[in-house]
Protein backbone atom coordinates (compact mmCIF):
# COMPACT_ATOMS: atom_id res chain seq x y z
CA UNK A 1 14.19 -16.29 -21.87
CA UNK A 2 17.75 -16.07 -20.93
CA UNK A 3 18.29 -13.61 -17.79
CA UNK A 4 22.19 -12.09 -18.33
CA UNK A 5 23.93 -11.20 -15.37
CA UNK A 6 22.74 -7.99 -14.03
CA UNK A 7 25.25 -4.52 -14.26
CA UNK A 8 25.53 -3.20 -10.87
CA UNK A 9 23.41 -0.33 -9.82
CA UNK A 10 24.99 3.33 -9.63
CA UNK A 11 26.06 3.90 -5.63
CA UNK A 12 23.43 6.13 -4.32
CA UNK A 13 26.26 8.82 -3.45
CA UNK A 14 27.40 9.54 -6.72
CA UNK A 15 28.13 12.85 -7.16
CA UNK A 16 28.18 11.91 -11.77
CA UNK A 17 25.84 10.60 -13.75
CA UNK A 18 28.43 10.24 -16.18
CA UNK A 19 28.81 6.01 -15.17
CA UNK A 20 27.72 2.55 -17.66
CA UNK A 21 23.76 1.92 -17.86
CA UNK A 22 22.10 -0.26 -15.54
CA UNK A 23 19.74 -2.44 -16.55
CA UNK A 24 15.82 -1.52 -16.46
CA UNK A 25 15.02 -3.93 -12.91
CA UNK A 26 18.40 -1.96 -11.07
CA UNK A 27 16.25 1.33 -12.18
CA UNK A 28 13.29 -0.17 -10.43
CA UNK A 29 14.60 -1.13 -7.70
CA UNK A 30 16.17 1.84 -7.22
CA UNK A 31 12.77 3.71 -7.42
CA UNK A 32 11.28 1.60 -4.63
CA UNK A 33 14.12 1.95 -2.56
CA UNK A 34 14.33 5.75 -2.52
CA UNK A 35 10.23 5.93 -1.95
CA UNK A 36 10.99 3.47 0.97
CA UNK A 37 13.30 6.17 2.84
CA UNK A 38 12.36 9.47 1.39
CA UNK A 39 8.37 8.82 2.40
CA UNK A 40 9.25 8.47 6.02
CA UNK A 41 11.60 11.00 5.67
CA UNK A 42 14.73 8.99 6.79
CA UNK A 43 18.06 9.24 4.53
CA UNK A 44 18.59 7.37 1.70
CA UNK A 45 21.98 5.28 2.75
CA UNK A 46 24.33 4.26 -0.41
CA UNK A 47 24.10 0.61 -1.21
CA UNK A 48 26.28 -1.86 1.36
CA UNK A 49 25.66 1.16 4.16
CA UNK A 50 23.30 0.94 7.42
CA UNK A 51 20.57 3.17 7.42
CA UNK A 52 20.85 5.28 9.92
CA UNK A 53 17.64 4.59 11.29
CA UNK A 54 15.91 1.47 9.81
CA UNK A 55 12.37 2.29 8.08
CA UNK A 56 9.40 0.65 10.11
CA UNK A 57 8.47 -2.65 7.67
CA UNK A 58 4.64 -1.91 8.90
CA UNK A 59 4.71 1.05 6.65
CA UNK A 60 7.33 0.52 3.82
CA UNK A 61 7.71 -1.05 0.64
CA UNK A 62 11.35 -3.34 1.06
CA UNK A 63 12.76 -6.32 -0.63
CA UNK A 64 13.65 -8.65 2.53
CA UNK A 65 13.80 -12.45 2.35
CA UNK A 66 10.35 -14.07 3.63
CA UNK A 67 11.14 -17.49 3.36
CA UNK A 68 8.19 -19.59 2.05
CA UNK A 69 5.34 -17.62 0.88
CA UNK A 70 1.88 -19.47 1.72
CA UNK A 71 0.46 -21.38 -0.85
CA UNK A 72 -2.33 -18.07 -1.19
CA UNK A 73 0.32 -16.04 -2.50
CA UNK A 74 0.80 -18.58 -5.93
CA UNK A 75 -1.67 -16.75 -7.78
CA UNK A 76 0.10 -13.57 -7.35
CA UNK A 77 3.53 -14.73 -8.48
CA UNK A 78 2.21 -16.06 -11.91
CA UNK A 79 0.18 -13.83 -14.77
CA UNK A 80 -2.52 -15.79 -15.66
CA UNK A 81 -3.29 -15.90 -19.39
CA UNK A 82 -6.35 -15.33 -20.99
CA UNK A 83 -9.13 -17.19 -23.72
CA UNK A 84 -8.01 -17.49 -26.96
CA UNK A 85 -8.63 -20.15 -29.81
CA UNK A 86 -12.00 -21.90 -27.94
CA UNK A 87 -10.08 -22.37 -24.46
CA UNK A 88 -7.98 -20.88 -22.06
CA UNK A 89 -4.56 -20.72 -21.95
CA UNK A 90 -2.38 -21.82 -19.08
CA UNK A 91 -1.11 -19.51 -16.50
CA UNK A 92 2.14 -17.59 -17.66
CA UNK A 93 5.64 -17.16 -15.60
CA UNK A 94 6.09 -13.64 -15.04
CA UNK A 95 8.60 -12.70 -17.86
CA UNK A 96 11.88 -12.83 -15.77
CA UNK A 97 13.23 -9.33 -17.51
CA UNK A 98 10.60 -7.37 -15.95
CA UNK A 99 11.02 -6.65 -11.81
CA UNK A 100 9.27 -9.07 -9.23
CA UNK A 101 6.20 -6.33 -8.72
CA UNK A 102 3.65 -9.31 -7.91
CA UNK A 103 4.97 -10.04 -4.39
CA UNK A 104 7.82 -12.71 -4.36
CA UNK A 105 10.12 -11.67 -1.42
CA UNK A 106 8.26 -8.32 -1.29
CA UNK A 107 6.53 -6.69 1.93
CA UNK A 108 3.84 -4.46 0.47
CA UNK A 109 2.30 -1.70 2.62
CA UNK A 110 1.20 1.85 3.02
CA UNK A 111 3.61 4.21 2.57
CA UNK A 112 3.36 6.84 5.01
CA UNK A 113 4.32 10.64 5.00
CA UNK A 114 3.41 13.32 7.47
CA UNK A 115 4.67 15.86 5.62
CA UNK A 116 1.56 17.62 4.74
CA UNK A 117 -1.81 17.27 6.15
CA UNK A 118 -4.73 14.79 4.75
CA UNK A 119 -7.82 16.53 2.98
CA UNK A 120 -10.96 16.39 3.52
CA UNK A 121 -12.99 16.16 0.86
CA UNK A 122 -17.41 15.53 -0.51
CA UNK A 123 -17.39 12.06 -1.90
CA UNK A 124 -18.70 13.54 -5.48
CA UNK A 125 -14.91 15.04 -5.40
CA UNK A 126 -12.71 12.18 -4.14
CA UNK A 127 -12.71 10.19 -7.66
CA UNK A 128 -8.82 9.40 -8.36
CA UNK A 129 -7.55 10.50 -4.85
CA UNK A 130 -5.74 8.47 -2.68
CA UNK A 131 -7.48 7.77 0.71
CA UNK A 132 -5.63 8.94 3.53
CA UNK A 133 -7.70 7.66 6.42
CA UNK A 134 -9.44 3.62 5.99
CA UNK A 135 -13.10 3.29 5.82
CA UNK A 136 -15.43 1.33 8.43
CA UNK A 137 -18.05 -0.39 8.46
CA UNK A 138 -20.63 1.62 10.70
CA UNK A 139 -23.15 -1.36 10.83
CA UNK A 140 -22.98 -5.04 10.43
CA UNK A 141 -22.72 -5.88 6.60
CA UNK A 142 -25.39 -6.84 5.42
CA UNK A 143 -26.56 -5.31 8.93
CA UNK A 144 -29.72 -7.76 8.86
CA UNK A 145 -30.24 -11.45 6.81
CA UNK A 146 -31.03 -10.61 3.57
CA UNK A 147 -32.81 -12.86 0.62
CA UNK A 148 -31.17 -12.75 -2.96
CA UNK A 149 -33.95 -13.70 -4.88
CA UNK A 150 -37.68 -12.81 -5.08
CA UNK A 151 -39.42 -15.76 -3.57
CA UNK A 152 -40.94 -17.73 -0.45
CA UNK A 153 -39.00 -17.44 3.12
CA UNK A 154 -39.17 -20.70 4.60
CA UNK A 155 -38.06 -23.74 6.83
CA UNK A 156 -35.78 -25.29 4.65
CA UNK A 157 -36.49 -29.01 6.35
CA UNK A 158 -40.31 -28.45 5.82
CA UNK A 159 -39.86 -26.95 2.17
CA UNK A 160 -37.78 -30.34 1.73
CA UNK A 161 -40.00 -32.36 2.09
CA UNK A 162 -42.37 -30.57 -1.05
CA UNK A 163 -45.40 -30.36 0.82
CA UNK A 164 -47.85 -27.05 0.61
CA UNK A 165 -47.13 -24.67 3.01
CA UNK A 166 -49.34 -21.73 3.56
CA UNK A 167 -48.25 -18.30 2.77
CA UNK A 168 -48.82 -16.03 6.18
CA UNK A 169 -46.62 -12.73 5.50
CA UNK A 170 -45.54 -10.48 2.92
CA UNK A 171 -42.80 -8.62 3.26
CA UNK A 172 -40.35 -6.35 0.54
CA UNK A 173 -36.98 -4.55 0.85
CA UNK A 174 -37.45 -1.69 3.45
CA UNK A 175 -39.66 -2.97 5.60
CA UNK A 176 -39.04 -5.11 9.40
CA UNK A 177 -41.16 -7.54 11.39
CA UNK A 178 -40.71 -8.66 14.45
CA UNK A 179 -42.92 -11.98 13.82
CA UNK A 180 -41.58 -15.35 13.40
CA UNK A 181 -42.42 -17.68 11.19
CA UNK A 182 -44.75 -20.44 12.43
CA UNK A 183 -44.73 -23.83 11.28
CA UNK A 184 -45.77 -24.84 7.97
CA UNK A 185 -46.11 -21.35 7.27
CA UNK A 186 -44.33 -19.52 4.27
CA UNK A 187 -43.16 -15.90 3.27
CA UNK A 188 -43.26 -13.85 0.49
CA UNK A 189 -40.08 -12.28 0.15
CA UNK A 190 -38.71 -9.68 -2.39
CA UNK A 191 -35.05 -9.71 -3.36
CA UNK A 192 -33.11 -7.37 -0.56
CA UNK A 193 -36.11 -7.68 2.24
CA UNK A 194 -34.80 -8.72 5.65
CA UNK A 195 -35.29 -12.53 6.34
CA UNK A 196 -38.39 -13.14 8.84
CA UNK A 197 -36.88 -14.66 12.17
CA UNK A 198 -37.16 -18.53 11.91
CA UNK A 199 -36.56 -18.49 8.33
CA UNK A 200 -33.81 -20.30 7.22
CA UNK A 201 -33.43 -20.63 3.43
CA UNK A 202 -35.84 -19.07 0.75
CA UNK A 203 -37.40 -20.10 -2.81
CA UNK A 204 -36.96 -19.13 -5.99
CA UNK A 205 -40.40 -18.11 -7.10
CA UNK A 206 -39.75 -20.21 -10.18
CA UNK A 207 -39.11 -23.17 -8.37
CA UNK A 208 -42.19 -23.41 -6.36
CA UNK A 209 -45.94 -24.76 -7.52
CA UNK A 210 -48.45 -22.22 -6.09
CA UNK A 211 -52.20 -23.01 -5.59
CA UNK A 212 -54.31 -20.43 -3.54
CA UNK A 213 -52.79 -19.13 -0.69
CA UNK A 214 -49.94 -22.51 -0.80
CA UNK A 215 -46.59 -22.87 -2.53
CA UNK A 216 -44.77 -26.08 -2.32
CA UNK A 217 -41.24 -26.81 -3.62
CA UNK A 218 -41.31 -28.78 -6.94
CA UNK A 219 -40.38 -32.32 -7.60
CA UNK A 220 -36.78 -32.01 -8.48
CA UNK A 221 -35.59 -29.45 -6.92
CA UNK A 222 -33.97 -28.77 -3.22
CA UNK A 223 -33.62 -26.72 -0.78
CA UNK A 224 -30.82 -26.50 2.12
CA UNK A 225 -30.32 -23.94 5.14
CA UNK A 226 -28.62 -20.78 3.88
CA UNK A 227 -30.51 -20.95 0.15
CA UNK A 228 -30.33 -17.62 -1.28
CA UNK A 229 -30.24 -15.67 1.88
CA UNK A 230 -26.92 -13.68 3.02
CA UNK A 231 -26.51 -13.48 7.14
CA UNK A 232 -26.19 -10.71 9.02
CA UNK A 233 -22.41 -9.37 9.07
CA UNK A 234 -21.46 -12.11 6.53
CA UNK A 235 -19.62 -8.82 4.56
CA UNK A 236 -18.24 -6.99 7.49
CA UNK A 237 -18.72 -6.72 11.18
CA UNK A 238 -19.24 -2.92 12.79
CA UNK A 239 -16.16 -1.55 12.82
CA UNK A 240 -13.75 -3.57 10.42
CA UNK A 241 -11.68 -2.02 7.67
CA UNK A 242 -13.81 -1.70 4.69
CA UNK A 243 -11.09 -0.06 2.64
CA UNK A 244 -7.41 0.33 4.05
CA UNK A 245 -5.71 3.80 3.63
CA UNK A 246 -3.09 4.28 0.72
CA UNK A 247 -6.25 2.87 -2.11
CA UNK A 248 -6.51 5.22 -5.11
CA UNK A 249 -10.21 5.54 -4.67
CA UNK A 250 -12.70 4.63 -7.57
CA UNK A 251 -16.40 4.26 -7.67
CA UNK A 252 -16.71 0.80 -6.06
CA UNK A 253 -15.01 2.39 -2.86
CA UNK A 254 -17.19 5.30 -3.25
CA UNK A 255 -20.05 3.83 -3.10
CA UNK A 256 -18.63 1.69 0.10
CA UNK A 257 -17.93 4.47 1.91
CA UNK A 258 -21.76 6.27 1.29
CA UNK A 259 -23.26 2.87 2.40
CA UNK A 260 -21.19 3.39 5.48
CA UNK A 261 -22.75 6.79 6.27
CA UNK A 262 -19.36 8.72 4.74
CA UNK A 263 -20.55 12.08 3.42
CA UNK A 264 -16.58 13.15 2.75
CA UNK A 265 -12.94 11.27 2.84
CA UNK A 266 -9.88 12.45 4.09
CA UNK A 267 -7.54 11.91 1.16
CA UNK A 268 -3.57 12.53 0.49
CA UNK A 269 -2.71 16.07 -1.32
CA UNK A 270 -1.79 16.00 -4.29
CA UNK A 271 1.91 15.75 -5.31
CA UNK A 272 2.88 19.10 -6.27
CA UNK A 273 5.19 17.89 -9.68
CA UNK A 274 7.15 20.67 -11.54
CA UNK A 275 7.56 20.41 -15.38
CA UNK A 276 10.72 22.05 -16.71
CA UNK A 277 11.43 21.52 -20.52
CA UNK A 278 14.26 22.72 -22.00
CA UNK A 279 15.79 23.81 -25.57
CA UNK A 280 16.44 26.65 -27.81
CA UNK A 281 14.08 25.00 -30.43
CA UNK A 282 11.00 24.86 -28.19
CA UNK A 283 8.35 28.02 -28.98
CA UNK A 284 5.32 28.79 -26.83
CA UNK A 285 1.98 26.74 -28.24
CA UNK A 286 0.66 30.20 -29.50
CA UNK A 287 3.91 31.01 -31.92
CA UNK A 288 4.34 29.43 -35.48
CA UNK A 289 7.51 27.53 -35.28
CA UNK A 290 10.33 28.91 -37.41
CA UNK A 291 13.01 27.62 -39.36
CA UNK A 292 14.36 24.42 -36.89
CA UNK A 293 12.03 25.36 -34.04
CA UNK A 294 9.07 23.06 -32.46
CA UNK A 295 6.27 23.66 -30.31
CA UNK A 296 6.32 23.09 -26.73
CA UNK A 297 4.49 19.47 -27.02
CA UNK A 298 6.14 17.73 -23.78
CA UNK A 299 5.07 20.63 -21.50
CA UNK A 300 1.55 19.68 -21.91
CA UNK A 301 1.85 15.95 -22.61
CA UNK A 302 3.72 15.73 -19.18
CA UNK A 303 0.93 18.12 -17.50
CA UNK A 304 -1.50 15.69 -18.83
CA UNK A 305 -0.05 12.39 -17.73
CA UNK A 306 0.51 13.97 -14.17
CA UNK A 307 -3.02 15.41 -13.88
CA UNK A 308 -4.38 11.79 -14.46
CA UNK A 309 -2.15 10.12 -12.10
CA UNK A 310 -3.77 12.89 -9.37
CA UNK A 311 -0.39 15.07 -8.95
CA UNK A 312 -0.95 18.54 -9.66
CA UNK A 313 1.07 19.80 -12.43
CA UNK A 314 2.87 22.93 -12.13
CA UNK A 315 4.48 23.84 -15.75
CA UNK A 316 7.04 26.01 -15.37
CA UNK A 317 8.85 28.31 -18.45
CA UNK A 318 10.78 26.68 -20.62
CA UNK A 319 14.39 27.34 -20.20
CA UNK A 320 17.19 27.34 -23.28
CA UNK A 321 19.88 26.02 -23.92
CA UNK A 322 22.74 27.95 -20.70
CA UNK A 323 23.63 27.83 -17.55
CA UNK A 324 22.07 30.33 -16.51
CA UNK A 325 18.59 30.08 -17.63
CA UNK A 326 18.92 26.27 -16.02
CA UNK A 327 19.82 27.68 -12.43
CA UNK A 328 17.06 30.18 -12.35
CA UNK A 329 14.92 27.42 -13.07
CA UNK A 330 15.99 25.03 -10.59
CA UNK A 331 15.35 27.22 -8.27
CA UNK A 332 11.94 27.62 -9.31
CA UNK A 333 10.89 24.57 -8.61
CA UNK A 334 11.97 24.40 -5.01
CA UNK A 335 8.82 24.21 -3.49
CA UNK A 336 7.60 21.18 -5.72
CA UNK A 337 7.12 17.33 -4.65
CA UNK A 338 8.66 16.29 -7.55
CA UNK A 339 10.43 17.59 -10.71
CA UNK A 340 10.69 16.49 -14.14
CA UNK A 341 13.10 17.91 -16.68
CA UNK A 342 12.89 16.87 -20.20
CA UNK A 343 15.45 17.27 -22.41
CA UNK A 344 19.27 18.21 -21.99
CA UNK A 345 19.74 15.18 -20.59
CA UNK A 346 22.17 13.41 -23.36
CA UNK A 347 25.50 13.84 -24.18
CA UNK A 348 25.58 16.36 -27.03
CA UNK A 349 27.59 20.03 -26.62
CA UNK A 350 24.63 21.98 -25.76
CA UNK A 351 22.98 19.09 -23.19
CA UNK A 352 23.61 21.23 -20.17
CA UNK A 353 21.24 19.46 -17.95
CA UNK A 354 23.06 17.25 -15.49
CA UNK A 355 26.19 19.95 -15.19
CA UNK A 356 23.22 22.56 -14.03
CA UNK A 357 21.98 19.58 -11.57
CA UNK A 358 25.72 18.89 -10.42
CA UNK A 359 25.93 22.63 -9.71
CA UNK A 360 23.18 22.75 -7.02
CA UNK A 361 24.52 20.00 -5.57
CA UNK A 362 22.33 16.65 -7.25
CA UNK A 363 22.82 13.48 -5.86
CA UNK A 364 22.41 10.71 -8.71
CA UNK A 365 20.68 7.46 -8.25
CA UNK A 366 21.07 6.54 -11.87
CA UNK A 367 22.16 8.30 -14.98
CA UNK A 368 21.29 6.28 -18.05
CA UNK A 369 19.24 3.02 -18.49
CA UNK A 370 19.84 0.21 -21.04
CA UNK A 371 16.12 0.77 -22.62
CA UNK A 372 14.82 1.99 -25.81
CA UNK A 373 13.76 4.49 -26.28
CA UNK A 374 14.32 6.42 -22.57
CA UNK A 375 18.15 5.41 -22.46
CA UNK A 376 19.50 8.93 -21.08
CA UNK A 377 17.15 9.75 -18.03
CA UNK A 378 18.71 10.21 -15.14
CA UNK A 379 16.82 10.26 -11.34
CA UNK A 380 18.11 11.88 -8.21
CA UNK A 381 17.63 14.64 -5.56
CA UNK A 382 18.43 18.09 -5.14
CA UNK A 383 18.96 19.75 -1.66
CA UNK A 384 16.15 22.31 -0.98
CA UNK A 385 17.61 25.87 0.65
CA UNK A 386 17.47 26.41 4.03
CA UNK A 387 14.46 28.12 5.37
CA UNK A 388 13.63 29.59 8.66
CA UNK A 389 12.11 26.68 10.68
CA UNK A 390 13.00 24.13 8.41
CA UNK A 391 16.72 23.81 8.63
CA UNK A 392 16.55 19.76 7.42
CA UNK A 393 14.34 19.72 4.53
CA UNK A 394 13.66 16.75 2.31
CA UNK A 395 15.59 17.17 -1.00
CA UNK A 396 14.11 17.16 -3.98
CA UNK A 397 13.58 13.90 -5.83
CA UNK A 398 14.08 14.41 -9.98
CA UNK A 399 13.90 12.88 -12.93
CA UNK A 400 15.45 14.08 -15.51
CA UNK A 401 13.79 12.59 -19.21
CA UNK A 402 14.85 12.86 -23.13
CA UNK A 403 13.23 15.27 -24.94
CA UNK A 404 12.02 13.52 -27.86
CA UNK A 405 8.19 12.77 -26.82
CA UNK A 406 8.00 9.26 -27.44
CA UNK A 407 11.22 8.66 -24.95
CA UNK A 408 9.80 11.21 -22.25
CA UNK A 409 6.48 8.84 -22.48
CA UNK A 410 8.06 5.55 -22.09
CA UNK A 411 10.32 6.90 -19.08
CA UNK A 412 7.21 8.84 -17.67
CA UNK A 413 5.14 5.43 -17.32
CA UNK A 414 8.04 3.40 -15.85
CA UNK A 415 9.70 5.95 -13.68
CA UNK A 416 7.63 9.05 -13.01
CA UNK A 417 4.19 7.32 -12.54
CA UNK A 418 5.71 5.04 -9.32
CA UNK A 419 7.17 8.08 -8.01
CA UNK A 420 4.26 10.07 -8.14
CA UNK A 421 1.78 7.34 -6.73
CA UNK A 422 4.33 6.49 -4.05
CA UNK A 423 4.02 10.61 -3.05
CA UNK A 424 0.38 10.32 -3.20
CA UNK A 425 0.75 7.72 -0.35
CA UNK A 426 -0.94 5.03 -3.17
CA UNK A 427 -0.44 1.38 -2.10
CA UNK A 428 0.20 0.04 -5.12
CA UNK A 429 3.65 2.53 -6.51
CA UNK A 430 4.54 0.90 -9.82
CA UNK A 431 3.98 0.51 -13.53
CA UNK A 432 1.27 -1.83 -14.83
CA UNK A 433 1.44 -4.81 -17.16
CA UNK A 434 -0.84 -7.04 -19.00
CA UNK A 435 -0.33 -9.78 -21.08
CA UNK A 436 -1.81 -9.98 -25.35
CA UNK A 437 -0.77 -11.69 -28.24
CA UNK A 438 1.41 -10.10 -30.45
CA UNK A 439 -0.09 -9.69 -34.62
CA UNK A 440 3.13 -9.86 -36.92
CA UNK A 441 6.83 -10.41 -35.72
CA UNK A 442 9.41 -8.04 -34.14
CA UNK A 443 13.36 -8.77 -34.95
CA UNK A 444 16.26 -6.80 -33.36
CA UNK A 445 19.58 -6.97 -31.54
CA UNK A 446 19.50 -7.83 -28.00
CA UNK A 447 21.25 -5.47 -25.13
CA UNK A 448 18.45 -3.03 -24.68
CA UNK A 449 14.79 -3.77 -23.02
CA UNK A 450 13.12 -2.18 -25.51
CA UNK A 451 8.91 -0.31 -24.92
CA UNK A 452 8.36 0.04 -28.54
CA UNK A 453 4.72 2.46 -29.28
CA UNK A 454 1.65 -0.46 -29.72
CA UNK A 455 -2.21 -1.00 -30.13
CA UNK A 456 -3.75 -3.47 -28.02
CA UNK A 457 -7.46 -4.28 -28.81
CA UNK A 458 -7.80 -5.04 -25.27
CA UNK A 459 -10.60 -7.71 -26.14
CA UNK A 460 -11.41 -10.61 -24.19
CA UNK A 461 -8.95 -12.39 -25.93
CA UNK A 462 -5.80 -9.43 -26.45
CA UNK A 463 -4.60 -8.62 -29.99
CA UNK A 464 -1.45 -6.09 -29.88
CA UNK A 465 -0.16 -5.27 -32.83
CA UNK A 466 3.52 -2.55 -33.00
CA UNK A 467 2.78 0.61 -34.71
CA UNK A 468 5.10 1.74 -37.28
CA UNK A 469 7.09 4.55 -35.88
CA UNK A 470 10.22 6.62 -37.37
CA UNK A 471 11.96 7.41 -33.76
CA UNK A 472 11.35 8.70 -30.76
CA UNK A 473 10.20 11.73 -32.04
CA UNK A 474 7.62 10.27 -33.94
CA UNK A 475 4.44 11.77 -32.24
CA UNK A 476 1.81 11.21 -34.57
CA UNK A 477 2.72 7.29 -33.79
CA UNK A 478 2.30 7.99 -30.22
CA UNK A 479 -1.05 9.35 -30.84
CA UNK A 480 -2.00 6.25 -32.95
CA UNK A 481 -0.65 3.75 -29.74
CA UNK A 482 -2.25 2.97 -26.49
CA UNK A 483 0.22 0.89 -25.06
CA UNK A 484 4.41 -0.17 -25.66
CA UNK A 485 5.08 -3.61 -26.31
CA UNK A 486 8.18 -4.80 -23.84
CA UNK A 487 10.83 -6.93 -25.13
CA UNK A 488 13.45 -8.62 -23.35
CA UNK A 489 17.42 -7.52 -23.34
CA UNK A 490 17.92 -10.75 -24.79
CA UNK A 491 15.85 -11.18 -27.62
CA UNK A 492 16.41 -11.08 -30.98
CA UNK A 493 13.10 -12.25 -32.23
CA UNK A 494 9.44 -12.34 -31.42
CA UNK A 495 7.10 -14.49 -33.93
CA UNK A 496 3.65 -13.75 -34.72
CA UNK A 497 1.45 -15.00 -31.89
CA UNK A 498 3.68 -15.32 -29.41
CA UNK A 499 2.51 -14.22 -26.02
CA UNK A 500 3.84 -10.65 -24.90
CA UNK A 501 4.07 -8.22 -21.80
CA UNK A 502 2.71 -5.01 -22.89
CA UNK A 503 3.00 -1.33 -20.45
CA UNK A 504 -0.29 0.15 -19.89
CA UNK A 505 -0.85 3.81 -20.04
């Protein structure tokens, strides 16, 4: 597809949101850059200024040239496709509307805060967390030779040459010996049992003819050094990295770390995120709505999306439609990582949002991007008040969403969940992607990247099909989607079977 020239971001000292759209990569990149300074607690400088103190590249996420990338790195710059119709499909181009996440001209590496303390934690209560500390080996990995399959230890030149050799030992996973193989002598060996010194490959029980106390190796099959056996430290060495710090642990890394003798793991805190929603409609969960009122739906649909990226939500009361009732609440969420508004954040009379932000002083990195839905969400930072013994504290990083629910999902997934990982110290800040084929057609008007609400089957072979929806209010179609379908600024049609990016929850 086409890529249009890009608009230019909004200067990072702004004191207005009120300036044109930028495009959904200048919104991306302006995420990543503010993680870059604000998690090593350095200023953010406006674009075309020096910083004043340039972030170490060791431990932050930058765009800087590279020149060539190693011929390693191809598989990361493409997204490979997937089996369909009896055969595979060839890789896939990135689609060039969506930002460069995949590594081309990008350092990737922890991010690193000190700004509160790392927590230690039992590994039956680390699931989700982000690690804060690496994990080591203790011992070599696999800390002894180790057979793969249940069969015969042997000398793989005398087992070669398929002649009987007599079986001398026995010996099964969790037990040692000291004694060597002799020659023409063979083992029994169970699968995960320690390799008998002298031993250099071992049989598959099926491939060997056994008479008494003698197996040989049968005609038409071989055998070579290093057959089913795995050498000591062949996984790790004592004392590498098993897992670097900055990995959102899962049970894979779990279970590396209780190999390794790990009975807790120091992870990152949680990112404290406050949750202000705002309008006269909204009414507590417990009320029936009157005439033109709703319930309070984003509250806990934000709560919920921040719980499972591992912040800790913090909802705060929702605050109508004046000035007033906005300040208080500002101020109430002071003490947060993070704070989300939704709502208020358009251009209509009683949208009183980004003049209550201007008030406390915001400073606005964007203030409208060309998506749909999501268009008016604005991000930026609030200064904290001065408090005894902490005269320079960070600001306050916020995002400020639509209220309609579908809109505050869509910009929650491509704006809040980066921001949130990168506070949680995660490696890996950004939103994720797959690739399906798309069931039916989609026509439209270009200028907008568009997320529209989808169903993917998420099958070996990906089926995504668009769900009917009647706006961004539509919540029952949210409820019926588990992805959003993204279409290019540029397109005006997308035919049945065409190969699509879809946004992952």
């Amino acid at each position: 597809m086409a890529t249009r020239e890009q608009t230019s971001p909004r200067p990072f000292d702004a004191a207005s949101s009120a300036v044109p759209l930028i495009r959904f990569q200048a919104a991306m990149e302006q995420i990543h850059r503010f993680l870059a300074f604000h998690t090593v607690s350095q200023p953010i400088p406006a674009p075309g200024q020096p910083a004043t103190t340039q972030p170490d590249p060791v431990t932050v996420r930058l765009r800087e040239p590279m020149g060539e990338l190693p011929a390693s790195f191809a598989a990361v710059r493409t997204w490979h496709g997937f089996p369909s119709g009896g055969g595979f499909r060839p890789p896939l181009t990135r689609p060039d509307f969506l930002p460069d996440f995949l590594g081309n001209r990008l350092i990737s590496a922890r991010l690193h805060t000190a700004r509160r303390s790392p927590v230690p934690l039992p590994l039956e209560q680390v699931s989700g967390r982000v690690l804060a500390e690496e994990i080591r080996a203790d011992l070599d990995q696999p800390p002894f030779a180790r057979a793969t399959r249940d069969g015969f230890a042997v000398r793989a030149a005398e087992a070669a040459q398929h002649h009987f050799l007599l079986i001398t030992g026995h010996i099964r996973a969790g037990e040692s010996s000291t004694r060597t193989l002799g020659p023409g002598e063979a083992w029994e060996i169970m699968t995960g049992a320690a390799v008998p010194p002298s031993a250099d490959a071992v049989l598959m029980v099926e491939h060997c003819e056994q008479s008494s106390n003698c197996i040989r190796l049968i005609d038409g099959r071989s055998v070579a050094p290093g057959d089913h056996i795995v050498p000591q430290a062949a996984e790790a060495h004592a004392g590498d990295i098993l897992v670097p710090a900055g990995v959102r642990l899962a049970a894979s890394q779990i279970a590396v770390a209780a190999q390794n003798g790990y009975r807790e793991l120091s992870v990152v805190p949680r990112p404290r995120v406050a949750i202000l929603t705002t309008g006269d409609e909204l009414v507590p969960l417990t009320q029936q709505p009157g005439p033109a009122q709703i319930r309070n739906s984003n509250a806990a649909m934000l709560a919920a999306l921040v719980t499972a990226l591992g912040g800790e939500a913090i909802v705060l009361p929702p605050a109508p439609d004046s000035a007033e009732a906005l300040d208080a609440s500002l101020l109430q969420s002071m003490a947060a990582d993070l704070l989300l508004i939704s709502g208020g954040i358009s251009v209509g009379r009683y949208d009183l949002v980004e003049d209550a932000l201007t008030r406390v002083g915001a400073r606005f990195f964007f203030g409208g991007v060309a998506i749909q839905p999501g268009k008016p969400v604005a991000f930026g930072q609030l200064p904290r008040p001065q408090q005894a013994g902490q005269p320079h504290a960070q600001p306050l990083p916020f995002l400020a969403l639509p209220g309609n629910p579908i809109s505050s999902a869509v910009t929650f997934r491509l704006f809040a969940a980066p921001l949130i990982a990168g506070l949680a110290e995660d490696a890996d800040p950004q939103p994720r992607f797959a690739l399906a084929q798309l069931t039916g057609e989609w026509r439209g008007r270009p200028g907008l990247t568009r997320f529209l609400p989808a169903a993917c089957d998420f099958s070996a072979s990906p089926q995504v099909r668009l769900v009917p929806w009647q706006g961004s209010g539509d919540l029952a179609a949210l409820a019926r989607s588990n992805c959003f379908v993204a279409i290019a600024d540029d397109a005006e049609t997308i035919d049945n079977g065409s190969i699509v990016p879809i946004l992952l929850p």
